[in-house]
PDB file of N, CA and C in Angstrom:
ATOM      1  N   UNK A   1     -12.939   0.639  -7.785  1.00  0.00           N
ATOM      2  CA  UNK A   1     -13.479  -0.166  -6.698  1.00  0.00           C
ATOM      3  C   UNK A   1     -12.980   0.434  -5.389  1.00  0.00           C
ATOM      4  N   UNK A   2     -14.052   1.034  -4.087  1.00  0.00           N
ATOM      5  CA  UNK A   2     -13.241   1.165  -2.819  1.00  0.00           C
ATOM      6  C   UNK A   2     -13.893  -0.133  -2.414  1.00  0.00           C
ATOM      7  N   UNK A   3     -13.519   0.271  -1.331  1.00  0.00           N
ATOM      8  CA  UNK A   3     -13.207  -0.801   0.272  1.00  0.00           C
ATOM      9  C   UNK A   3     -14.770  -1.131   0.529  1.00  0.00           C
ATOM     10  N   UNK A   4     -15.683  -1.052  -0.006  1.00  0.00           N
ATOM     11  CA  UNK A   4     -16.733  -1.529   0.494  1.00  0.00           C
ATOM     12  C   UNK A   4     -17.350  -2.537  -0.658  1.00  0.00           C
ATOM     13  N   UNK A   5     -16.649  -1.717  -2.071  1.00  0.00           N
ATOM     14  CA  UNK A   5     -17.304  -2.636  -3.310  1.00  0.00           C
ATOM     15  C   UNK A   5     -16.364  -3.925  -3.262  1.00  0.00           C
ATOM     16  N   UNK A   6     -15.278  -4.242  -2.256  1.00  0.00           N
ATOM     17  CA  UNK A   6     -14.008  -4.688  -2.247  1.00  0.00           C
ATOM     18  C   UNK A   6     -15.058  -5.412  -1.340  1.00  0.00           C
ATOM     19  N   UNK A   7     -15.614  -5.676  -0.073  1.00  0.00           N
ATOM     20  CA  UNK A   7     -15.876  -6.411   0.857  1.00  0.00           C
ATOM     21  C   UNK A   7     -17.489  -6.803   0.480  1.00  0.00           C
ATOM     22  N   UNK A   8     -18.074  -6.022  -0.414  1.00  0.00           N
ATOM     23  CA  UNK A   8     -19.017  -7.068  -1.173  1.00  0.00           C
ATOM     24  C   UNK A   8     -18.772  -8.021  -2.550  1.00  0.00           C
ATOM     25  N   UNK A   9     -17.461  -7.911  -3.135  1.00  0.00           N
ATOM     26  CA  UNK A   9     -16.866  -8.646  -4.155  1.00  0.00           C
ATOM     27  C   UNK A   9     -16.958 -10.032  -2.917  1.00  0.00           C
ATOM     28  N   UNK A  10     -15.949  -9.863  -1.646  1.00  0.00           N
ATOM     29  CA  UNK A  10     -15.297 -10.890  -0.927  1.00  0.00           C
ATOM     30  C   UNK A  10     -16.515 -12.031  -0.449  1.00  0.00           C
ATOM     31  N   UNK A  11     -17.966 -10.514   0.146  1.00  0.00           N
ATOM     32  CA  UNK A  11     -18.644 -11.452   0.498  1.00  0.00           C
ATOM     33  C   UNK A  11     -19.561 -12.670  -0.387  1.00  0.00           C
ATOM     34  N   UNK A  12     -19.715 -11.845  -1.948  1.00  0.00           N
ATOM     35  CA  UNK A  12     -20.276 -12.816  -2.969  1.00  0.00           C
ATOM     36  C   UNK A  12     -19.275 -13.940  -3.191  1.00  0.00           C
ATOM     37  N   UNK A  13     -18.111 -13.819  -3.204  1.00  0.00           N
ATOM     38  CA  UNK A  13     -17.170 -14.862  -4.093  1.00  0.00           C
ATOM     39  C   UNK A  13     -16.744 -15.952  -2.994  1.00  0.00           C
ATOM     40  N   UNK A  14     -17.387 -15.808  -1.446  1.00  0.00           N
ATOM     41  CA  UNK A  14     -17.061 -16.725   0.077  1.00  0.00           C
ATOM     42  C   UNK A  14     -18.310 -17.047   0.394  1.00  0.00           C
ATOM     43  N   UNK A  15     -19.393 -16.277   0.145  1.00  0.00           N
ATOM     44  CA  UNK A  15     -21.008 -16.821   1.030  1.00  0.00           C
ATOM     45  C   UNK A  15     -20.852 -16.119   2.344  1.00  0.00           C
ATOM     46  N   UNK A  16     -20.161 -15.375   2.603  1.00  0.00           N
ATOM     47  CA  UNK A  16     -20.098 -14.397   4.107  1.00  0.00           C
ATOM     48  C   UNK A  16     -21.148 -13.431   4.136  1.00  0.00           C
ATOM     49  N   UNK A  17     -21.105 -12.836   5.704  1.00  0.00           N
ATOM     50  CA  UNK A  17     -22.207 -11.926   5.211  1.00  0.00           C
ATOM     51  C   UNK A  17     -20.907 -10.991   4.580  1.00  0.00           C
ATOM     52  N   UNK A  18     -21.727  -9.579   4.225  1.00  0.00           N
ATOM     53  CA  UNK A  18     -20.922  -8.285   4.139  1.00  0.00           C
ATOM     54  C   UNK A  18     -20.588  -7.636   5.007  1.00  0.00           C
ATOM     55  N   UNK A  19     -20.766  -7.797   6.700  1.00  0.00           N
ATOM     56  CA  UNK A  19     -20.504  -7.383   7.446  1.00  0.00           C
ATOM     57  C   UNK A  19     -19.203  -8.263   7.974  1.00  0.00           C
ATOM     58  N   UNK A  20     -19.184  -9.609   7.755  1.00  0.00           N
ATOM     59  CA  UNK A  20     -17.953 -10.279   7.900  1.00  0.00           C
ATOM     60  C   UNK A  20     -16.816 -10.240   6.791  1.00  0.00           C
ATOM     61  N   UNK A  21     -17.161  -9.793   5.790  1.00  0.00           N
ATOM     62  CA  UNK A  21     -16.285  -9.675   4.785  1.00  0.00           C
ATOM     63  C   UNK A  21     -15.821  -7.959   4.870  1.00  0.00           C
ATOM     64  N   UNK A  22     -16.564  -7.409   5.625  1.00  0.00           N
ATOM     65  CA  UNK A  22     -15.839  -6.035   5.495  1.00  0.00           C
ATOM     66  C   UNK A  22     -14.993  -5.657   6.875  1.00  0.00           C
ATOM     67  N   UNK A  23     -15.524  -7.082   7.809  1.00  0.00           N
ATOM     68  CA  UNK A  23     -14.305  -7.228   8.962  1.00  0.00           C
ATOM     69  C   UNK A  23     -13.219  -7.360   8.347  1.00  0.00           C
ATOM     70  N   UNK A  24     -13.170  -8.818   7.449  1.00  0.00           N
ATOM     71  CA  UNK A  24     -11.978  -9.287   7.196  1.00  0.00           C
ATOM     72  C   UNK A  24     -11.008  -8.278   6.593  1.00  0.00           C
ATOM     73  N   UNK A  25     -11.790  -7.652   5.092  1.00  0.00           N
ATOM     74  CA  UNK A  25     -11.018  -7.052   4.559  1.00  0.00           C
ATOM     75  C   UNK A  25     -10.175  -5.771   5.230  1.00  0.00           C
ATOM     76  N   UNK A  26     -11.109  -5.150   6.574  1.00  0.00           N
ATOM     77  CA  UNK A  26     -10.109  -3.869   7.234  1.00  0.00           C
ATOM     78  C   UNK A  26      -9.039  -5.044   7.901  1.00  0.00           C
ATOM     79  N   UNK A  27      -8.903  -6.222   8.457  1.00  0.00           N
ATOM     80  CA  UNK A  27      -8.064  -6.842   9.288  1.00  0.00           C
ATOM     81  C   UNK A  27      -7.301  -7.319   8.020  1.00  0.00           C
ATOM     82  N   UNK A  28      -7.181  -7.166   7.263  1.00  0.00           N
ATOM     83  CA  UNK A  28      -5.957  -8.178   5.883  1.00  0.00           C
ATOM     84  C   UNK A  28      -5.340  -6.674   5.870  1.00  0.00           C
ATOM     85  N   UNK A  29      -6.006  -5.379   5.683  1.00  0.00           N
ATOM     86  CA  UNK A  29      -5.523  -3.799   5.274  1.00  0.00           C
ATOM     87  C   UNK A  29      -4.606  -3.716   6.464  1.00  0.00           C
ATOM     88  N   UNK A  30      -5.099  -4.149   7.758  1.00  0.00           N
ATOM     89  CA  UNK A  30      -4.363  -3.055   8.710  1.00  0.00           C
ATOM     90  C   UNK A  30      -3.439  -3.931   8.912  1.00  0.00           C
ATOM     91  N   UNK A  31      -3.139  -5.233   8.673  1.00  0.00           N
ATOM     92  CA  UNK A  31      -1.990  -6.416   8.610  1.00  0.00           C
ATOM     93  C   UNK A  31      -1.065  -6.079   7.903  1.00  0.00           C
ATOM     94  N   UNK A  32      -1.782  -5.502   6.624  1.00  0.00           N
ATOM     95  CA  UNK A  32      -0.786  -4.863   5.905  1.00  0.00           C
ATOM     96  C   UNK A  32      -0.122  -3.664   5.988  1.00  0.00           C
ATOM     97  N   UNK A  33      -0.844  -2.695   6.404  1.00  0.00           N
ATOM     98  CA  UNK A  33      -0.324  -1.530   7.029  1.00  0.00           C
ATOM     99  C   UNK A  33       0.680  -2.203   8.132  1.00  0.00           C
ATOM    100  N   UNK A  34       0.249  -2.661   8.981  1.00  0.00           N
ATOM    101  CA  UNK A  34       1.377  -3.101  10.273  1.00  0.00           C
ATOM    102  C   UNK A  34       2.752  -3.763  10.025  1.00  0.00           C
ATOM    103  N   UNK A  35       2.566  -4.664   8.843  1.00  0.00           N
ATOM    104  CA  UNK A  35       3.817  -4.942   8.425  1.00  0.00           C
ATOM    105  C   UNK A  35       4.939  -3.977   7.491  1.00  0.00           C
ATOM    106  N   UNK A  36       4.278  -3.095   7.041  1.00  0.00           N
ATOM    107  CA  UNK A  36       4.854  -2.392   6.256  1.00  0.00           C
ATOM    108  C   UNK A  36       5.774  -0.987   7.514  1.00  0.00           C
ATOM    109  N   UNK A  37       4.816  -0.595   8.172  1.00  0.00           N
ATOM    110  CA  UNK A  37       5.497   0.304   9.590  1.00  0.00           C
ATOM    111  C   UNK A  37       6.299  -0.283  10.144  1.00  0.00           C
ATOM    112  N   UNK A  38       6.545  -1.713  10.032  1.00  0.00           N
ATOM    113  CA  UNK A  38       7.280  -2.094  11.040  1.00  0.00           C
ATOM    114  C   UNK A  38       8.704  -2.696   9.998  1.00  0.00           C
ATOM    115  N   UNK A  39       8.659  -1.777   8.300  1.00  0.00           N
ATOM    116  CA  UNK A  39       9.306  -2.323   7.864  1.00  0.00           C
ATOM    117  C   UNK A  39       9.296  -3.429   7.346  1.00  0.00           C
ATOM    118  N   UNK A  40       9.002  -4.589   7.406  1.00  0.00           N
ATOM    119  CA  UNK A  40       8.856  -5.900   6.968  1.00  0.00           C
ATOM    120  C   UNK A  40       7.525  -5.621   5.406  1.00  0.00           C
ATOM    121  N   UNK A  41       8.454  -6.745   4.435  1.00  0.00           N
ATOM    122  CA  UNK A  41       7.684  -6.822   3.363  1.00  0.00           C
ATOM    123  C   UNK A  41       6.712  -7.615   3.237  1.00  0.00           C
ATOM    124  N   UNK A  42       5.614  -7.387   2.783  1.00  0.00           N
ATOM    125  CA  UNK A  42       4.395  -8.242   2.688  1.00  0.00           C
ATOM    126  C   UNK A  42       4.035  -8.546   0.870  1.00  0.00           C
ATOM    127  N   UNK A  43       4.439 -10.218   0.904  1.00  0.00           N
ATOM    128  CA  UNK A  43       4.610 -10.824  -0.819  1.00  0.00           C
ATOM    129  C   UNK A  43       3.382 -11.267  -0.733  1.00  0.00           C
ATOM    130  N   UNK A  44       2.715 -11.350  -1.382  1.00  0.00           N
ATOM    131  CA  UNK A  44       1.529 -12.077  -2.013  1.00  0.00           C
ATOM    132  C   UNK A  44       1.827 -12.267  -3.580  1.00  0.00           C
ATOM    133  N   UNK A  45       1.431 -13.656  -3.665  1.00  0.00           N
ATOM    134  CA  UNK A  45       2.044 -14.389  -4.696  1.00  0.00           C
ATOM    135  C   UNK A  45       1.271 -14.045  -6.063  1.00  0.00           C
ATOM    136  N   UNK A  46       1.346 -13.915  -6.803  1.00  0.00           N
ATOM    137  CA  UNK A  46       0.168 -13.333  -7.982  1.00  0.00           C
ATOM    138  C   UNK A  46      -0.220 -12.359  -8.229  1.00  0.00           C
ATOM    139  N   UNK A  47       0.272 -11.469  -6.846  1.00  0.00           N
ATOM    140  CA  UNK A  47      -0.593 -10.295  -6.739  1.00  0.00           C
ATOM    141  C   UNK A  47       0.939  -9.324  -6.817  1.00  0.00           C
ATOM    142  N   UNK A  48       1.366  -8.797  -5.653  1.00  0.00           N
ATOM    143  CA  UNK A  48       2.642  -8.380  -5.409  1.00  0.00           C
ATOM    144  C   UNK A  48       2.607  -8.254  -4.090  1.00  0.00           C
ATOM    145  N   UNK A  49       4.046  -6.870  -4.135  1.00  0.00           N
ATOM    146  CA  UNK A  49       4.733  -6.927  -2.677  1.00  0.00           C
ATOM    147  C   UNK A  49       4.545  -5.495  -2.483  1.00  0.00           C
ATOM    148  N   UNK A  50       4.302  -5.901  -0.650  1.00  0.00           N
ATOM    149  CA  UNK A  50       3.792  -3.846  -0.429  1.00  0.00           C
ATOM    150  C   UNK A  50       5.434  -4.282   0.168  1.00  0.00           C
ATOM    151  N   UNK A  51       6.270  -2.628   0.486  1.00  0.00           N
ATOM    152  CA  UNK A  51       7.513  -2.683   1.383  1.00  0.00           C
ATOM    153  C   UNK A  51       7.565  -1.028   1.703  1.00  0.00           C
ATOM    154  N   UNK A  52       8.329  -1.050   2.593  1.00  0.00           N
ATOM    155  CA  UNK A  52       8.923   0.374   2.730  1.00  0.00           C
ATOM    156  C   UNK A  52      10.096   0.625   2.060  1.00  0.00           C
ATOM    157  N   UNK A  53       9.509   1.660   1.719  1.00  0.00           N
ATOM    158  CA  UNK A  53      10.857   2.811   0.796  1.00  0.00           C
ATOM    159  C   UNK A  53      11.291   3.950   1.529  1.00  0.00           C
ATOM    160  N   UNK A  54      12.732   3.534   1.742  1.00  0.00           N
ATOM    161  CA  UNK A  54      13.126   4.795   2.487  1.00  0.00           C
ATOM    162  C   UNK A  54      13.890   5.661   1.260  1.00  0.00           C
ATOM    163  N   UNK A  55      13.390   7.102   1.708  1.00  0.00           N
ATOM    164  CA  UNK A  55      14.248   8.083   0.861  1.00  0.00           C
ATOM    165  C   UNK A  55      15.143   8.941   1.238  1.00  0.00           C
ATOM    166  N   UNK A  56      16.222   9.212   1.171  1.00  0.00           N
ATOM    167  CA  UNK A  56      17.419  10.309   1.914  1.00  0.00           C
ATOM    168  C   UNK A  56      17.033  11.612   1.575  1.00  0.00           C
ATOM    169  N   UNK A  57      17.355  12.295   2.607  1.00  0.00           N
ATOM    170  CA  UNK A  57      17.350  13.952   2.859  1.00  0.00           C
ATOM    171  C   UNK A  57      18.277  14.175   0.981  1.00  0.00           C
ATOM    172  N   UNK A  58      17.586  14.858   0.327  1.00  0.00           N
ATOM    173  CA  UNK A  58      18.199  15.855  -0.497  1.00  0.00           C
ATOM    174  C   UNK A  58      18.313  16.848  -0.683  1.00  0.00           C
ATOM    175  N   UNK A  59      19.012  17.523  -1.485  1.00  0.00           N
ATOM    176  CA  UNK A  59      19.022  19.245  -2.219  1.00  0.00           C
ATOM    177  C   UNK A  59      17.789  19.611  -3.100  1.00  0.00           C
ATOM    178  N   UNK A  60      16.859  20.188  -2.702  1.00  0.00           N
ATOM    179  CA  UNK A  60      15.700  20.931  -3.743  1.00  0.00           C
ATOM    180  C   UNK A  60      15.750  22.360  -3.976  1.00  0.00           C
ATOM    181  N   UNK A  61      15.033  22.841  -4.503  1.00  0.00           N
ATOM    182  CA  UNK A  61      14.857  23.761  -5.030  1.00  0.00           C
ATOM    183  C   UNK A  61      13.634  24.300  -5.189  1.00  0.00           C
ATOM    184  N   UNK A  62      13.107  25.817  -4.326  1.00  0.00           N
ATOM    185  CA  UNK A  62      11.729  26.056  -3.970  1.00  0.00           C
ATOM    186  C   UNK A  62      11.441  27.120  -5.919  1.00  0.00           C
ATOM    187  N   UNK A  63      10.444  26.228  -6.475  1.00  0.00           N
ATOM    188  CA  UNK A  63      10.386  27.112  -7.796  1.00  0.00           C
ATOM    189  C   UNK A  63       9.875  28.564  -8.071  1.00  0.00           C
ATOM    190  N   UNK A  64       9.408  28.960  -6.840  1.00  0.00           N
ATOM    191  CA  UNK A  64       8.701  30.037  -6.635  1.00  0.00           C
ATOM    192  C   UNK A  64       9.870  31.002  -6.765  1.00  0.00           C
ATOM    193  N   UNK A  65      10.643  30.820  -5.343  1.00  0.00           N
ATOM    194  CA  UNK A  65      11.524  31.805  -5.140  1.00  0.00           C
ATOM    195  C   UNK A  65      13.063  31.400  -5.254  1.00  0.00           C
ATOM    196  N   UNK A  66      13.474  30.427  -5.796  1.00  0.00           N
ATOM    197  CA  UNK A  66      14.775  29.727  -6.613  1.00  0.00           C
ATOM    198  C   UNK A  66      15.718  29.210  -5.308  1.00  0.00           C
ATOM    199  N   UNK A  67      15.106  29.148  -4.152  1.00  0.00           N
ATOM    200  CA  UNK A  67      16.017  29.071  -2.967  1.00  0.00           C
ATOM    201  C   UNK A  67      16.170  27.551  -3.153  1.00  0.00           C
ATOM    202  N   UNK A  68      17.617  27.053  -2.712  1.00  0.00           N
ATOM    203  CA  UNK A  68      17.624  25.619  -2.130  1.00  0.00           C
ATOM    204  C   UNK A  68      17.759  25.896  -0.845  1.00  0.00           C
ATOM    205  N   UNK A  69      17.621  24.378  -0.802  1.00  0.00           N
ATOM    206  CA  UNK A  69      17.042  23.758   0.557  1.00  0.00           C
ATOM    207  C   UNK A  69      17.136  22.369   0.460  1.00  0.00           C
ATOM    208  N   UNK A  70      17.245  22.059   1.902  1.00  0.00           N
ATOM    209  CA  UNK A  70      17.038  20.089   2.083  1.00  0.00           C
ATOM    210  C   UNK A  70      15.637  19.890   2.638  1.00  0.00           C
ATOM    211  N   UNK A  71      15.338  18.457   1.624  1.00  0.00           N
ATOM    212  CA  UNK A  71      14.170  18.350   1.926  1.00  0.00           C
ATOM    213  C   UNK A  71      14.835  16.980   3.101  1.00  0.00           C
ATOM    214  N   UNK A  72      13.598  16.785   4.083  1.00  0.00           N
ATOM    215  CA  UNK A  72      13.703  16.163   4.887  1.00  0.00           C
ATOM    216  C   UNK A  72      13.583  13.969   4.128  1.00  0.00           C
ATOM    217  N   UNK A  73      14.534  13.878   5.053  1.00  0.00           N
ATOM    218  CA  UNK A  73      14.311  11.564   5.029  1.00  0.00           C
ATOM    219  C   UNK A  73      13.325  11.421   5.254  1.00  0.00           C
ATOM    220  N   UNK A  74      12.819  10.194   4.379  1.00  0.00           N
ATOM    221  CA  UNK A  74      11.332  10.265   5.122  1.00  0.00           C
ATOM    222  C   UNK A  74      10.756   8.292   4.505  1.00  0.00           C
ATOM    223  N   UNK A  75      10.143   7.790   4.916  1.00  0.00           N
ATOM    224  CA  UNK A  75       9.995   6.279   4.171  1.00  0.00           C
ATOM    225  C   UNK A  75       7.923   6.353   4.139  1.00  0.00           C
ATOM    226  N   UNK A  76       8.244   5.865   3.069  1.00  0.00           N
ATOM    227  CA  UNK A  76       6.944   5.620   2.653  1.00  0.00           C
ATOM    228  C   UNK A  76       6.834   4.508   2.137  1.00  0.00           C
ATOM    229  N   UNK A  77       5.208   3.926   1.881  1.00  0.00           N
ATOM    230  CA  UNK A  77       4.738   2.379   1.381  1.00  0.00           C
ATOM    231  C   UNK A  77       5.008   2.843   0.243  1.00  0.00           C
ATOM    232  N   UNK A  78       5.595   1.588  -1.094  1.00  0.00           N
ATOM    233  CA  UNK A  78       5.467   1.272  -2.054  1.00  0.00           C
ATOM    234  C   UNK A  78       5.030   0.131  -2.300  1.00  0.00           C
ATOM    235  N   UNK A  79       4.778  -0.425  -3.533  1.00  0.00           N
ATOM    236  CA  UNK A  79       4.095  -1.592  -4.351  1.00  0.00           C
ATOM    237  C   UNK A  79       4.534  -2.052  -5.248  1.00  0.00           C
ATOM    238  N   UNK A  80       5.075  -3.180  -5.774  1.00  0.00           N
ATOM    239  CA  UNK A  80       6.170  -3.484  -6.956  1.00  0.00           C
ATOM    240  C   UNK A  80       5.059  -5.102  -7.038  1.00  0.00           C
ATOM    241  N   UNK A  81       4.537  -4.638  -8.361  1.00  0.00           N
ATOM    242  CA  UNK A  81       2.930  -5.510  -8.954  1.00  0.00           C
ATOM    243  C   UNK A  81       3.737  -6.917  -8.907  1.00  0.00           C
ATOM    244  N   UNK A  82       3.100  -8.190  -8.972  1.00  0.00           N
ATOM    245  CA  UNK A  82       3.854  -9.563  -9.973  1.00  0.00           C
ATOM    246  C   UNK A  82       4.081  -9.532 -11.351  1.00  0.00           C
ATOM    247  N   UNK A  83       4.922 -10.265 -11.915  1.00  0.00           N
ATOM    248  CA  UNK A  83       4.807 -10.168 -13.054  1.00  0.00           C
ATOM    249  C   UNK A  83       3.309 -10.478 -14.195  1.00  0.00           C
ATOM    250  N   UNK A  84       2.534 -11.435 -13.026  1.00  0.00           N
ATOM    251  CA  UNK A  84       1.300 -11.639 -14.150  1.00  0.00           C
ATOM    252  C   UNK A  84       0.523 -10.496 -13.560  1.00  0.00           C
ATOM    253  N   UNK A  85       0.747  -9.652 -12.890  1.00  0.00           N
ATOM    254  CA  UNK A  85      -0.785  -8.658 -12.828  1.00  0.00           C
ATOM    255  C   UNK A  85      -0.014  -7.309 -13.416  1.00  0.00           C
ATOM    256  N   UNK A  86       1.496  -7.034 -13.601  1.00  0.00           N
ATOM    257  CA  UNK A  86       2.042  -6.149 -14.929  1.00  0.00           C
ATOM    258  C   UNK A  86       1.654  -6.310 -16.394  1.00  0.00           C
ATOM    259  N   UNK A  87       1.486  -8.020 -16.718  1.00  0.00           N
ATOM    260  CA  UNK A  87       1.058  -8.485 -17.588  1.00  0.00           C
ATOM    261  C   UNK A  87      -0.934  -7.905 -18.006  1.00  0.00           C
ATOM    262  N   UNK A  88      -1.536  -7.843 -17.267  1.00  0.00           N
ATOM    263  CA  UNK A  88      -2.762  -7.323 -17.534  1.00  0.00           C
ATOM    264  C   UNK A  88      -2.626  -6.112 -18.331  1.00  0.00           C
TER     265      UNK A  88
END
């Protein structure tokens, strides 16, 4: 499913048009994006939790040419499901 079969699911299952349901759904995405940049976790109950994951600078290893090196800190979105949608 993308983002459009996503905002005609919303608009059949509300009576919206699809042009209001594909408002909503970019404004719930970029809510979520915004909370997550700004750090803060976003729970939805049934569903799960988006958060940021921060990761520390480590020691790698380039496989090509066997050199280490540090890879750079860096935080990215993760997703940790509810227990009933692990259950599916």
């Amino acid at each position: 499913m993308n983002k459009s079969d996503l905002a005609k699911a919303v608009a059949d299952s509300t009576g919206m048009s699809k042009a209001q349901a594909g408002e909503a759904v970019d404004a719930t995405i970029e809510a979520i994006v915004g909370s997550v940049k700004g750090k803060d976790n976003v729970q939805l109950a049934g569903f799960g939790t988006f958060y940021a994951k921060h990761r520390e600078a480590r020691q790698v290893r380039n496989p090509r040419t066997g050199e280490t090196m540090m890879s750079k800190a860096k935080t990215s979105a993760a997703f940790r499901p509810a227990a009933g949608l692990k259950d599916i």
